[in-house]
N, C-alpha and C. Protein backbone atom coordinates (compact mmCIF):
# COMPACT_ATOMS: atom_id res chain seq x y z
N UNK A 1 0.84 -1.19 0.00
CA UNK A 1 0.00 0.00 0.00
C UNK A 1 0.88 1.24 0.00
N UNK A 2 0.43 2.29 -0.80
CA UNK A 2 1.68 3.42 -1.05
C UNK A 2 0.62 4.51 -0.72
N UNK A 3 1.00 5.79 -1.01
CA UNK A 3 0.49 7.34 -1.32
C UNK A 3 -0.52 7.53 -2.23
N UNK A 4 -1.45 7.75 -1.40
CA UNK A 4 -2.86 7.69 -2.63
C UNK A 4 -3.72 6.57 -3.10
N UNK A 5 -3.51 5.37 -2.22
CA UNK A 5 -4.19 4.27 -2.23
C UNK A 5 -5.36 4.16 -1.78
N UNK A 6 -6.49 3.89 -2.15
CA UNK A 6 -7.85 3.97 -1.38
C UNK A 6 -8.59 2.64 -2.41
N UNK A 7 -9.69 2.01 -1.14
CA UNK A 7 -9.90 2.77 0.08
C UNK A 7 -9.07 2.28 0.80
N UNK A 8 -9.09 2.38 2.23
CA UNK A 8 -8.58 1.95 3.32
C UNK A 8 -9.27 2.50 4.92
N UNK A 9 -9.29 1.07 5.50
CA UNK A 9 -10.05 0.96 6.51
C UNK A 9 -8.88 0.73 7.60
N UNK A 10 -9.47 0.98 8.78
CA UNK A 10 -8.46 1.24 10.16
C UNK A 10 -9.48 0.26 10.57
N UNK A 11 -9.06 -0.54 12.20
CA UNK A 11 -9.92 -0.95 12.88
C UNK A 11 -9.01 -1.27 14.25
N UNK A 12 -9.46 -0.75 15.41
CA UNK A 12 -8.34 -1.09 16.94
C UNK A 12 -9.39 -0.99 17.75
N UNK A 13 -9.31 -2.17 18.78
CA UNK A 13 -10.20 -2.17 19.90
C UNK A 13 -9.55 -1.22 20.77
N UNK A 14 -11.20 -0.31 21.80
CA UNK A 14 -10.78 0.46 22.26
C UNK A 14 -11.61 0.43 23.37
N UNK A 15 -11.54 0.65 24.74
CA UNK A 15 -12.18 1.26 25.59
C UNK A 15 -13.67 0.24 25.62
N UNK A 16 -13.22 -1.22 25.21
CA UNK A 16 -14.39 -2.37 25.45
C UNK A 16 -15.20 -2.63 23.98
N UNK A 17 -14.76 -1.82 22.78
CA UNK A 17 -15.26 -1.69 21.71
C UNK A 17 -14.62 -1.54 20.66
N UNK A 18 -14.97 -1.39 19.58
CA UNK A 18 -14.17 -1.15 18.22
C UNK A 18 -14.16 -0.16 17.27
N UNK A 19 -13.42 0.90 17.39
CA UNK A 19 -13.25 1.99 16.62
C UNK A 19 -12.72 1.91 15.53
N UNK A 20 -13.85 2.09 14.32
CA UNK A 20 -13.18 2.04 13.21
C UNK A 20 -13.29 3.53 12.36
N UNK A 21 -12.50 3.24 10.99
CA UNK A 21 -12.32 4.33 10.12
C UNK A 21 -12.59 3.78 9.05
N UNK A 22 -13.74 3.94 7.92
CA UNK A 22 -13.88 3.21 6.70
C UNK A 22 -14.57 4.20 5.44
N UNK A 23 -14.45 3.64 4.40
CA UNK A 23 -15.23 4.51 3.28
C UNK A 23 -16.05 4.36 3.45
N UNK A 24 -17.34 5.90 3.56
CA UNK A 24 -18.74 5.64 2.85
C UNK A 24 -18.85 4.77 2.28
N UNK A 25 -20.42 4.18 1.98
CA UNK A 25 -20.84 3.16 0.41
C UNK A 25 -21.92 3.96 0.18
N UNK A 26 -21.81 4.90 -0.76
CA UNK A 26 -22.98 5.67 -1.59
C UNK A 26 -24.58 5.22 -1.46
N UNK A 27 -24.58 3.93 -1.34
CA UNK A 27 -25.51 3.08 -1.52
C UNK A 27 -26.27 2.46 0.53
N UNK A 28 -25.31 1.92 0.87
CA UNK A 28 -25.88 1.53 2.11
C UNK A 28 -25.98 2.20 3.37
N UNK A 29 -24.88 3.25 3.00
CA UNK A 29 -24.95 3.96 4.34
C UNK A 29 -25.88 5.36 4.44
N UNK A 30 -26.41 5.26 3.03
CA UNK A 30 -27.32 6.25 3.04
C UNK A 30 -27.97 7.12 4.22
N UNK A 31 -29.40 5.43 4.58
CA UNK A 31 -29.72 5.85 5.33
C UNK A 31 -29.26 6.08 6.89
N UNK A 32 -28.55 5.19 7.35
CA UNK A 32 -27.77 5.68 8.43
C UNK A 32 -27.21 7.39 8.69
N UNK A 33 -26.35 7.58 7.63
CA UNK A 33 -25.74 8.94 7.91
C UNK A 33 -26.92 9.62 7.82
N UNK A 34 -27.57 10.13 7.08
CA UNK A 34 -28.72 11.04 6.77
C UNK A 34 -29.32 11.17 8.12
N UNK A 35 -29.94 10.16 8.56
CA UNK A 35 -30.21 10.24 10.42
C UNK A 35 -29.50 10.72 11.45
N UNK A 36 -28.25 10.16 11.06
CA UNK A 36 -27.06 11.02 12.23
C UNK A 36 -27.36 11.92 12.08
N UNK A 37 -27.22 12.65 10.84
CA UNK A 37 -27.04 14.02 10.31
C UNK A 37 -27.80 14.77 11.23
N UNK A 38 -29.19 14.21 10.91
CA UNK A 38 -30.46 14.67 11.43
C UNK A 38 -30.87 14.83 12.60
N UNK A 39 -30.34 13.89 13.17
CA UNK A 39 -30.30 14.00 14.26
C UNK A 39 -29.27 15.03 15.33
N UNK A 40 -28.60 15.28 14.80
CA UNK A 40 -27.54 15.92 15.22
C UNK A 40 -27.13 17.44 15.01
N UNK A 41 -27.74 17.65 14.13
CA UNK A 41 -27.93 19.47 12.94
C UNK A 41 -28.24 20.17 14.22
N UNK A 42 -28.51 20.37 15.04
CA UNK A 42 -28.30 21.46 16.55
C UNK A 42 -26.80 21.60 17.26
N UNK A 43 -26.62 20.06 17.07
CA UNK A 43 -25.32 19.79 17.83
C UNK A 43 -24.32 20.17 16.97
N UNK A 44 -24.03 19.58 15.41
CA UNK A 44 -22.67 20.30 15.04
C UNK A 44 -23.44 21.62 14.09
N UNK A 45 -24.62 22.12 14.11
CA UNK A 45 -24.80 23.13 13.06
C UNK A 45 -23.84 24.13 13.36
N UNK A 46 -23.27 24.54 14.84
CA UNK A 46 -22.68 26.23 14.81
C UNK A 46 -21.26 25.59 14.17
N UNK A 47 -20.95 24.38 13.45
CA UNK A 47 -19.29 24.48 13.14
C UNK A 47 -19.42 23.87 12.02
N UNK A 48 -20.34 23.43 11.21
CA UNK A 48 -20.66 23.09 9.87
C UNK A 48 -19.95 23.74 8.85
N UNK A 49 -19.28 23.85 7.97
CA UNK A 49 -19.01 24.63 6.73
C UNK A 49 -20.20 25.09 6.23
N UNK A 50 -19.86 26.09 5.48
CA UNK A 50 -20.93 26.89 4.33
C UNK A 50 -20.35 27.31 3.08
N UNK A 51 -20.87 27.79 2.18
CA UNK A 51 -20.33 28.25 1.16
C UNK A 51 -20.97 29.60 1.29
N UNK A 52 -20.24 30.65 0.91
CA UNK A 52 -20.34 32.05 0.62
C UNK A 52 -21.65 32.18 -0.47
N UNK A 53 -20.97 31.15 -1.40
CA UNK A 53 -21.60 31.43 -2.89
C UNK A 53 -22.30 30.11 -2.98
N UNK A 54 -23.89 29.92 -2.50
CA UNK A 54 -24.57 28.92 -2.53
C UNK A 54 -24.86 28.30 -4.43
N UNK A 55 -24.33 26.81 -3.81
CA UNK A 55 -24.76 25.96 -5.43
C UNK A 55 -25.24 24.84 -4.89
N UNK A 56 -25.74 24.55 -6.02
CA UNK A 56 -26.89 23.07 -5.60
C UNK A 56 -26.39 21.99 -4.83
N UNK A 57 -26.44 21.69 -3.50
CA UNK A 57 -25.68 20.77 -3.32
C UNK A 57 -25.53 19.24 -3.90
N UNK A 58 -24.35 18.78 -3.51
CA UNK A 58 -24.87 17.65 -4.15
C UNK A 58 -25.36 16.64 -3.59
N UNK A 59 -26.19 15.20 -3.50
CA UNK A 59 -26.89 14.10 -3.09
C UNK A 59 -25.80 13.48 -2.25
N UNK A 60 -26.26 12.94 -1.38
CA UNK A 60 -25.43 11.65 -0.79
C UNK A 60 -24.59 11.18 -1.64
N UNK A 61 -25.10 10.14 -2.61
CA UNK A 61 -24.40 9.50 -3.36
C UNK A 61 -23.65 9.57 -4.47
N UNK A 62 -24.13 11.01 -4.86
CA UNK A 62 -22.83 12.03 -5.72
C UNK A 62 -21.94 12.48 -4.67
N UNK A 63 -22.05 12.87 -3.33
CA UNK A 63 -21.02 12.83 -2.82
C UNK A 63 -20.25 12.28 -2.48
N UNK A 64 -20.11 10.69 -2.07
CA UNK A 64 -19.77 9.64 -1.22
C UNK A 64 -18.36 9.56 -3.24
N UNK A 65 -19.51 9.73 -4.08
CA UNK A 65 -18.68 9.20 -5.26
C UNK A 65 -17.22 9.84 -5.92
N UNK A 66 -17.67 11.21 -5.62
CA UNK A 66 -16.71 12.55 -5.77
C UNK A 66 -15.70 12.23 -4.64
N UNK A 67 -16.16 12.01 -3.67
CA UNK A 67 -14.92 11.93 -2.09
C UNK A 67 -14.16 10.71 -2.78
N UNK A 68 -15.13 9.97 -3.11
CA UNK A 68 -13.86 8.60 -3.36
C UNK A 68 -13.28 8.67 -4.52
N UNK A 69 -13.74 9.69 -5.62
CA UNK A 69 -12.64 9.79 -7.08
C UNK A 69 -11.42 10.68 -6.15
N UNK A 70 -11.66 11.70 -5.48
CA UNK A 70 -11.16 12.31 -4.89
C UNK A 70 -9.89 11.45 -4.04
N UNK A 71 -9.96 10.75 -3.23
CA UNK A 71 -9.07 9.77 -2.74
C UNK A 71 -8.45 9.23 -3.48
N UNK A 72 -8.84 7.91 -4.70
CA UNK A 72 -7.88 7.63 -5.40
C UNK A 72 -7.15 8.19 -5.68
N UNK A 73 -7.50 9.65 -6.17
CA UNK A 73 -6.45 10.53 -6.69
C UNK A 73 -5.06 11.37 -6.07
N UNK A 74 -5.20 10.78 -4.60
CA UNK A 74 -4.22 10.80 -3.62
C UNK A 74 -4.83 12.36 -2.95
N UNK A 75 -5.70 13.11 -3.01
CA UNK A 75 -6.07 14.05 -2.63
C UNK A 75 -6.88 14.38 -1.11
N UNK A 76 -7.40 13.38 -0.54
CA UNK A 76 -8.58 13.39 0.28
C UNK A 76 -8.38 11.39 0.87
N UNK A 77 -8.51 11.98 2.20
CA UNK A 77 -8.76 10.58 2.73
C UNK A 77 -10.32 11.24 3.52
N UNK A 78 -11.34 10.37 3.18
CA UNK A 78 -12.97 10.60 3.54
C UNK A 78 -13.37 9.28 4.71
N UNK A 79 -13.27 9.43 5.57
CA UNK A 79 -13.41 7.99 6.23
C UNK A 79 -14.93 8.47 7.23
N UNK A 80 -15.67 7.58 7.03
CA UNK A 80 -16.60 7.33 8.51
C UNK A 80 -16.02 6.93 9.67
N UNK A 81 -16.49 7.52 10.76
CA UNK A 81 -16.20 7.28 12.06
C UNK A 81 -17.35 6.15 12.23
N UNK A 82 -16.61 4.93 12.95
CA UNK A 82 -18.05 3.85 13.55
C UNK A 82 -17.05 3.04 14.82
N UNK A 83 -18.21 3.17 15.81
CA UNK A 83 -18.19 2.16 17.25
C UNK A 83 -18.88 1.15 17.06
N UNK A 84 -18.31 -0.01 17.63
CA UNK A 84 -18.91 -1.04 17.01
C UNK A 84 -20.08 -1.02 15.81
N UNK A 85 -19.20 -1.01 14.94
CA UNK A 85 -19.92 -0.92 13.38
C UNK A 85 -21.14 -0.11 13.29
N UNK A 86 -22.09 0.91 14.43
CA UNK A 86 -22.44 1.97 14.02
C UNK A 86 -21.69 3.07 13.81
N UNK A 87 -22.61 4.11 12.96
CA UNK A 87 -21.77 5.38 12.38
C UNK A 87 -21.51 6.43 13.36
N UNK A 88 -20.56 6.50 13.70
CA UNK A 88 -20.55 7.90 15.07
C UNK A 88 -19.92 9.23 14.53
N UNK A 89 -19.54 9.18 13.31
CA UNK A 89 -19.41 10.70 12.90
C UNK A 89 -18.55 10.70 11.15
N UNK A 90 -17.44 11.51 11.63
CA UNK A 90 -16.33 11.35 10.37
C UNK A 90 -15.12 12.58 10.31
N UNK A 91 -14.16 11.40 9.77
CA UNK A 91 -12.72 12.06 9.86
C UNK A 91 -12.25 11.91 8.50
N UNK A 92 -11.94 12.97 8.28
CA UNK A 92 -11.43 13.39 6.93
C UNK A 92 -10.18 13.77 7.02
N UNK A 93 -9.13 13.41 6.04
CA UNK A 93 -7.74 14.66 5.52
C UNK A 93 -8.09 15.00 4.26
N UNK A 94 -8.02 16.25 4.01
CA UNK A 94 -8.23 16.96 2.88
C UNK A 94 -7.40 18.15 2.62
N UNK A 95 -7.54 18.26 1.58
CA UNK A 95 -6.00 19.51 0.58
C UNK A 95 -4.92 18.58 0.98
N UNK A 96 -4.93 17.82 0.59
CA UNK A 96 -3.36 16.66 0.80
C UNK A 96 -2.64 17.39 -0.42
N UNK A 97 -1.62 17.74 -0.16
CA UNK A 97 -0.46 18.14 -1.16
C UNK A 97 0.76 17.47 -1.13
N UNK A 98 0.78 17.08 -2.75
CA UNK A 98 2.21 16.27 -2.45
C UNK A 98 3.37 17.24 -3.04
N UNK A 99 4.10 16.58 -3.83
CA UNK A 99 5.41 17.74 -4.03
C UNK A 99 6.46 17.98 -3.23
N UNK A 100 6.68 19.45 -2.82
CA UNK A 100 7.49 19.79 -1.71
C UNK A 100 6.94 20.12 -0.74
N UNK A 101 5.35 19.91 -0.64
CA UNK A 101 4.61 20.54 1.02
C UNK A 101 4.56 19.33 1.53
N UNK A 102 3.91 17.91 1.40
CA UNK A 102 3.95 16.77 2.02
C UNK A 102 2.89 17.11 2.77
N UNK A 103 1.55 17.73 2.78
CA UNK A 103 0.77 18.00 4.03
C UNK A 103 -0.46 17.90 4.04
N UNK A 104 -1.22 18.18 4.43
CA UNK A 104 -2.69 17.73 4.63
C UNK A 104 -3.66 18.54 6.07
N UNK A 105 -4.94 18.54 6.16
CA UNK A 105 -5.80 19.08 6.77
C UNK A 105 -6.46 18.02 7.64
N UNK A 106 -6.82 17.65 8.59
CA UNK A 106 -7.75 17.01 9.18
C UNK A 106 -9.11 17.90 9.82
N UNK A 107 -9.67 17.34 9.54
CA UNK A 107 -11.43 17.85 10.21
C UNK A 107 -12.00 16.41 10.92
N UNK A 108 -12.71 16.93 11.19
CA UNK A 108 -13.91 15.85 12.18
C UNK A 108 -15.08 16.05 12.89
N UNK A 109 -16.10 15.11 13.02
CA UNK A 109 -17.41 15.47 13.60
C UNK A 109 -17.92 14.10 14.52
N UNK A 110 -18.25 14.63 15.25
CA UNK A 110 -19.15 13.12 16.12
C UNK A 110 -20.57 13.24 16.37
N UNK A 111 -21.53 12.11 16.73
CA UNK A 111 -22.55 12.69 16.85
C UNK A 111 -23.00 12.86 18.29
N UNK A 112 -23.66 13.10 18.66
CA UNK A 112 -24.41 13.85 20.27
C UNK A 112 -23.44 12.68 21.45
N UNK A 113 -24.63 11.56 20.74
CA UNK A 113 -24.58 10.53 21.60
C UNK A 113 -22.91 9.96 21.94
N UNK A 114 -22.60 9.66 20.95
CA UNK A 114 -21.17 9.12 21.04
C UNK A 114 -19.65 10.24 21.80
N UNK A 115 -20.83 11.36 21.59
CA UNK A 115 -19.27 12.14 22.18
C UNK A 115 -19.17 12.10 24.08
N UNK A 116 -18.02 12.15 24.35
CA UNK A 116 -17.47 11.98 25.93
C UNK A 116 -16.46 11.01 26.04
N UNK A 117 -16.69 10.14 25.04
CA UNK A 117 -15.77 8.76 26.06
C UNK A 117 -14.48 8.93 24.92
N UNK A 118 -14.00 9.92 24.64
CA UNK A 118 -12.30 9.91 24.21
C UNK A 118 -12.39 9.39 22.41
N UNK A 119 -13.94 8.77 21.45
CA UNK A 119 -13.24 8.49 20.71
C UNK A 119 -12.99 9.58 19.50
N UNK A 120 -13.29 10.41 19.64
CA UNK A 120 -12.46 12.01 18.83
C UNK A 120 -11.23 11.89 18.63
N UNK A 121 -10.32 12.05 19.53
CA UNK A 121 -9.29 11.71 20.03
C UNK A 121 -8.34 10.55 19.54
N UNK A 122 -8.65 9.56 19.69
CA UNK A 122 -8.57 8.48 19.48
C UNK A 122 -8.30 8.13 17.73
N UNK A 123 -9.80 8.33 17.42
CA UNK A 123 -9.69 8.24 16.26
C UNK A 123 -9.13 9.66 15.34
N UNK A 124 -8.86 10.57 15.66
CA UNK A 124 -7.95 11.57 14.81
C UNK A 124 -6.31 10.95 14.94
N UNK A 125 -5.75 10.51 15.83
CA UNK A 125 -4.69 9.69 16.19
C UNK A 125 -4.50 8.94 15.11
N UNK A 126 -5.73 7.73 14.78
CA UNK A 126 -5.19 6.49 13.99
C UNK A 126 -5.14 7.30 12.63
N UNK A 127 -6.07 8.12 12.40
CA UNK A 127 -5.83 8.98 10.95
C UNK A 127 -4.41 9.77 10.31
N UNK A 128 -3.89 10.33 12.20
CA UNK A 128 -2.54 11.19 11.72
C UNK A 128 -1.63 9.93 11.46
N UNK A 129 -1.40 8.69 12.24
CA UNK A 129 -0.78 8.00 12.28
C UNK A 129 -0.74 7.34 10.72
N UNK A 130 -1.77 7.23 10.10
CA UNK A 130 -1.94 6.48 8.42
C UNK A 130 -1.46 7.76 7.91
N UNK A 131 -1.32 8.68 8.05
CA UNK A 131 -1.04 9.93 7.28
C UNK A 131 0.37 9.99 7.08
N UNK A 132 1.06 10.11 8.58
CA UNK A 132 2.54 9.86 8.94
C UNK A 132 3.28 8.99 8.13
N UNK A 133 2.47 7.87 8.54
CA UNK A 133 3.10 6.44 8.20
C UNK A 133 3.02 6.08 6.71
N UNK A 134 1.94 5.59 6.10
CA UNK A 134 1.61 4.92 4.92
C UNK A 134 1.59 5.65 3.93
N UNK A 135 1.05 7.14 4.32
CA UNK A 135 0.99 8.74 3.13
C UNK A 135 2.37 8.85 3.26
N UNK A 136 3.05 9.08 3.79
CA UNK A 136 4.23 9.49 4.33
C UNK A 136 3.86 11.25 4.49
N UNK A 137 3.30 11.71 4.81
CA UNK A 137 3.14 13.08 4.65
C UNK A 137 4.27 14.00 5.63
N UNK A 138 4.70 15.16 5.67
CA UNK A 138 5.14 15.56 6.89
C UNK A 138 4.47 16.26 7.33
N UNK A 139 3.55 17.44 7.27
CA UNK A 139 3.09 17.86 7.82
C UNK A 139 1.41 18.07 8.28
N UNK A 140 0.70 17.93 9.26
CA UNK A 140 -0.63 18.05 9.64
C UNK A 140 -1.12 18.90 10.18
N UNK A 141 -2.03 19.58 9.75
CA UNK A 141 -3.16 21.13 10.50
C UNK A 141 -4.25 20.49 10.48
N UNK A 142 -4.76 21.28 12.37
CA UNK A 142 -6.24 20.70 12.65
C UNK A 142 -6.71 22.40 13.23
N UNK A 143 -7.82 23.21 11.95
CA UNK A 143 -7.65 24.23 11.93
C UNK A 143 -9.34 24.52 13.05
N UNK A 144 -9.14 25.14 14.58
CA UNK A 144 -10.55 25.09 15.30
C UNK A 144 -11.14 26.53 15.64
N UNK A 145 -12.18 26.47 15.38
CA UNK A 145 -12.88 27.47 16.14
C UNK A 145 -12.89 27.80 17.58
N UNK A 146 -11.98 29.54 17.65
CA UNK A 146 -11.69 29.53 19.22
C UNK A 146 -12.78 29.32 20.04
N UNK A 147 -13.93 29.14 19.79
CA UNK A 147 -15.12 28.78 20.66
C UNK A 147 -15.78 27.45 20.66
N UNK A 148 -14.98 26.49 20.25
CA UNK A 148 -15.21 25.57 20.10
C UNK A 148 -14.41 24.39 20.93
N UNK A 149 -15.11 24.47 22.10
CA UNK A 149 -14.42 24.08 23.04
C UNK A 149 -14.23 22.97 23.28
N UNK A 150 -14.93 21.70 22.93
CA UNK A 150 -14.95 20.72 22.99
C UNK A 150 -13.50 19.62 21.57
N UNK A 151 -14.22 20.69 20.72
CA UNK A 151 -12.66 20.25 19.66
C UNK A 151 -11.52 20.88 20.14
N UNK A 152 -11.44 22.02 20.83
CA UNK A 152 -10.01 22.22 21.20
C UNK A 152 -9.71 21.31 22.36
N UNK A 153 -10.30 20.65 23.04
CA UNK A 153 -9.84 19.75 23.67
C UNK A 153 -9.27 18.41 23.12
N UNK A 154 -10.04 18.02 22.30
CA UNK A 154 -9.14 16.97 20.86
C UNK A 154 -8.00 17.20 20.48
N UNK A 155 -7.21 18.75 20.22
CA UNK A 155 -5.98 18.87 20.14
C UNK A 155 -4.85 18.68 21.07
N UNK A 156 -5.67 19.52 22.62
CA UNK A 156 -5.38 19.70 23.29
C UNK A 156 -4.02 18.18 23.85
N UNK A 157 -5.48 17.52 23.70
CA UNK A 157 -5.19 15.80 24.08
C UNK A 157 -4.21 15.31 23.57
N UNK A 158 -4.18 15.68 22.17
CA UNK A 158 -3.39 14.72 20.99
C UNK A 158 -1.69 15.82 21.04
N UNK A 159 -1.85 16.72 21.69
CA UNK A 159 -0.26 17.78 21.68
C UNK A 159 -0.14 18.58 20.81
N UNK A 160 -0.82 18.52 19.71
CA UNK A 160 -0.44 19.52 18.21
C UNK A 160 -0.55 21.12 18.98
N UNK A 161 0.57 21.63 18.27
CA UNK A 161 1.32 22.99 18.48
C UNK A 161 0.37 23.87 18.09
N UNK A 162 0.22 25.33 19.17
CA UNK A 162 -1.16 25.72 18.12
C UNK A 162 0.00 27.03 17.65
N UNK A 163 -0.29 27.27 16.41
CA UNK A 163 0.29 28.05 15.68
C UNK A 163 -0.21 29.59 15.59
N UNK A 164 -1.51 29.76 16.16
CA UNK A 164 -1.98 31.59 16.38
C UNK A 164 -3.42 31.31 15.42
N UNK A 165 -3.62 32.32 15.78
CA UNK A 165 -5.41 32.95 14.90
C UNK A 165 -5.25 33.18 13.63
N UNK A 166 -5.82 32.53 12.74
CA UNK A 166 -6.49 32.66 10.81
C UNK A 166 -7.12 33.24 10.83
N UNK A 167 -6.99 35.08 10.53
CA UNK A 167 -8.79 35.54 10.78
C UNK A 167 -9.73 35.60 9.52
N UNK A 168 -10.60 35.26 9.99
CA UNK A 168 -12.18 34.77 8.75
C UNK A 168 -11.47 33.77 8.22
N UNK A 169 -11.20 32.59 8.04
CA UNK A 169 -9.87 31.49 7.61
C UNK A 169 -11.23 30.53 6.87
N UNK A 170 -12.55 30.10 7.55
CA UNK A 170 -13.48 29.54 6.70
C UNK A 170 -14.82 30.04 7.39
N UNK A 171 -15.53 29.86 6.03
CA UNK A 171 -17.19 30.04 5.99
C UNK A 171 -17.84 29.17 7.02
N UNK A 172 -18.21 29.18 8.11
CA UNK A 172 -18.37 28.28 9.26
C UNK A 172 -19.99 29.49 9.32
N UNK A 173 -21.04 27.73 9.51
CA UNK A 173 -22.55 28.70 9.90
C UNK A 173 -23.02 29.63 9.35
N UNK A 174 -22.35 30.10 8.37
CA UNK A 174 -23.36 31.19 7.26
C UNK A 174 -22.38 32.13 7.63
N UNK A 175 -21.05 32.36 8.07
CA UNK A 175 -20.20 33.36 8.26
C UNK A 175 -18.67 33.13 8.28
N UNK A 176 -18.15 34.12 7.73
CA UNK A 176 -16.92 34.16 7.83
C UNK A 176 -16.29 33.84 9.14
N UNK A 177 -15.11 33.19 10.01
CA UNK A 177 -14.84 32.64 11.22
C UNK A 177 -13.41 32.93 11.04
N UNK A 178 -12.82 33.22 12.67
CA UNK A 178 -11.32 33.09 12.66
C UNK A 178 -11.16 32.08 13.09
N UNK A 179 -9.90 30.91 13.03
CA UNK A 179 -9.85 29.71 13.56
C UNK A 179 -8.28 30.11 14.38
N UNK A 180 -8.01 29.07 15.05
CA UNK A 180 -6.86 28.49 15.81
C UNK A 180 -6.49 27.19 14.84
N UNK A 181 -5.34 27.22 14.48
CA UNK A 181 -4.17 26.61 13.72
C UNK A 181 -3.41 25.80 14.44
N UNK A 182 -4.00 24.43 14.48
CA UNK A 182 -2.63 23.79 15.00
C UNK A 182 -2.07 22.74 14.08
N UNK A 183 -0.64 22.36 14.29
CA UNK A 183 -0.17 21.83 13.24
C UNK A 183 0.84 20.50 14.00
N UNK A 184 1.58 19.62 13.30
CA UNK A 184 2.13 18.65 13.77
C UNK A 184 3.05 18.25 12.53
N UNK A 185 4.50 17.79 13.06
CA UNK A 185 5.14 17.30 11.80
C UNK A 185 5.47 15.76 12.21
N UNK A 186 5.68 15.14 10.93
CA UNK A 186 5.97 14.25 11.81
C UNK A 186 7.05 13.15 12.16
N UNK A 187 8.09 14.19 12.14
CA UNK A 187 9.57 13.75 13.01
C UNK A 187 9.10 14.57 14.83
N UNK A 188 7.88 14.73 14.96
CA UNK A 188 7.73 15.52 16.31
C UNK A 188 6.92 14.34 17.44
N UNK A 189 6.55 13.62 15.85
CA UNK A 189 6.09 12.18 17.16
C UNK A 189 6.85 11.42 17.39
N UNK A 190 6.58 11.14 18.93
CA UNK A 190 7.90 10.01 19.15
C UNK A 190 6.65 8.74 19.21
N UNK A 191 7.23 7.15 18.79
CA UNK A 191 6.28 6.72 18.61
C UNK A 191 5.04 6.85 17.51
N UNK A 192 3.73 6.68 18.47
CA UNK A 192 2.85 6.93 17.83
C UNK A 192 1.88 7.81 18.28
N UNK A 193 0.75 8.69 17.23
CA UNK A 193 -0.17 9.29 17.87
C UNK A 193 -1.38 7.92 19.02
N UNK A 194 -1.64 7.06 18.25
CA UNK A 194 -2.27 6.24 19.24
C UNK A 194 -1.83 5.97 20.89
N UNK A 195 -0.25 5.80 20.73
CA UNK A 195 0.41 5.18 21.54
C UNK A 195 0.44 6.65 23.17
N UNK A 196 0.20 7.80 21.96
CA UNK A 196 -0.07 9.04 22.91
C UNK A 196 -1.32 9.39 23.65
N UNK A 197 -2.14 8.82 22.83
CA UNK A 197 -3.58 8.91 23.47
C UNK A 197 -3.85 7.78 24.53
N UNK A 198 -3.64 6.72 24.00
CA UNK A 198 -3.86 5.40 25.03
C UNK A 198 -2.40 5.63 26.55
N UNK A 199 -1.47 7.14 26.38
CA UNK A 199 -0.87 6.83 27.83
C UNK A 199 -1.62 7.82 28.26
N UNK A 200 -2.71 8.42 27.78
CA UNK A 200 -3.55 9.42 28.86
C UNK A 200 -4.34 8.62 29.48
N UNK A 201 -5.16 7.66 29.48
CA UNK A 201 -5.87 6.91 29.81
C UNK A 201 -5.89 6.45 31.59
């Protein structure tokens, strides 16, 4: 498995259960996510992306399809978050640049229910760690909303350096937003990101 290989699935027991990382399926997970979604649109609406310049969005399954041309193409790793094989959110790297930057973006979302018990955390870990490792990437930004307190604790956890304020940096909730920048290289992990989360425990 090299740089730009997809898909690819993670899977590590954790905390009495099994945290995984896997591709959408356009087709089956339809209805599942759509419910999270739905269920959840109070809980992550204030940190949602927006677009400035509204266009049609696209369907589930034009999206799930675009994320995954997108991946092959070494650009985007799109993974679902799932605890024991339900869907509990999703972790993405995106703007992967290869060349001379080597780097990439992580985002993430959980839903209501599943958040508290560490697997945010956890699972952004096994993502930097496939990023590190198998992408070979060097460098990682996890870009947060200073009011967003619960994801700055995800960094917090995991050590990434915060690098200062992006102001208006993305369309977050129907508005321009400043974020907090944190970043990670990765000759800065010793070990592993997993191996860092599981000695907080």
């Amino acid at each position: 498995m090299g740089p730009g290989t997809w898909p690819v699935t993670l899977r590590r027991r954790y905390r009495g259960g099994e945290l995984g990382l896997r591709p959408l399926h356009p087709r089956r997970d339809l209805q599942e996510w759509s419910a999270l979604r739905a269920a959840n649109r109070r809980w992550t609406g204030p940190w949602d992306s927006t677009n400035p310049f509204p266009e049609p969005a696209l369907g589930f399954k034009a999206a799930v399809k675009e994320q995954n041309a997108e991946a092959r193409a070494g650009r985007l790793l799109p993974w679902a978050m799932t605890w024991n094989g339900a869907l509990a959110g999703q972790v993405h790297i995106f703007t992967i640049v290869r060349g001379a930057q080597q780097g990439g973006t992580i985002g993430y979302w959980i839903g209501e229910r599943f958040a508290g018990h560490g697997l945010t955390p956890m699972a952004v870990a096994m993502a930097a760690d496939h990023a590190f490792g198998v992408e070979r990437l060097h460098r990682l930004e996890i870009n947060v909303r200073p009011d967003n307190a619960n994801s700055l604790r995800v960094v917090e956890k995991l050590g990434w350096r915060d690098e200062g304020v992006r102001r208006e940096f993305l369309h977050i909730d129907g508005a321009w937003r400043d974020h907090r920048s944190f970043a990670l290289l990765r000759h800065e992990v010793d070990g592993t990101l997993v191996q860092r989360v599981q000695n907080l425990e």
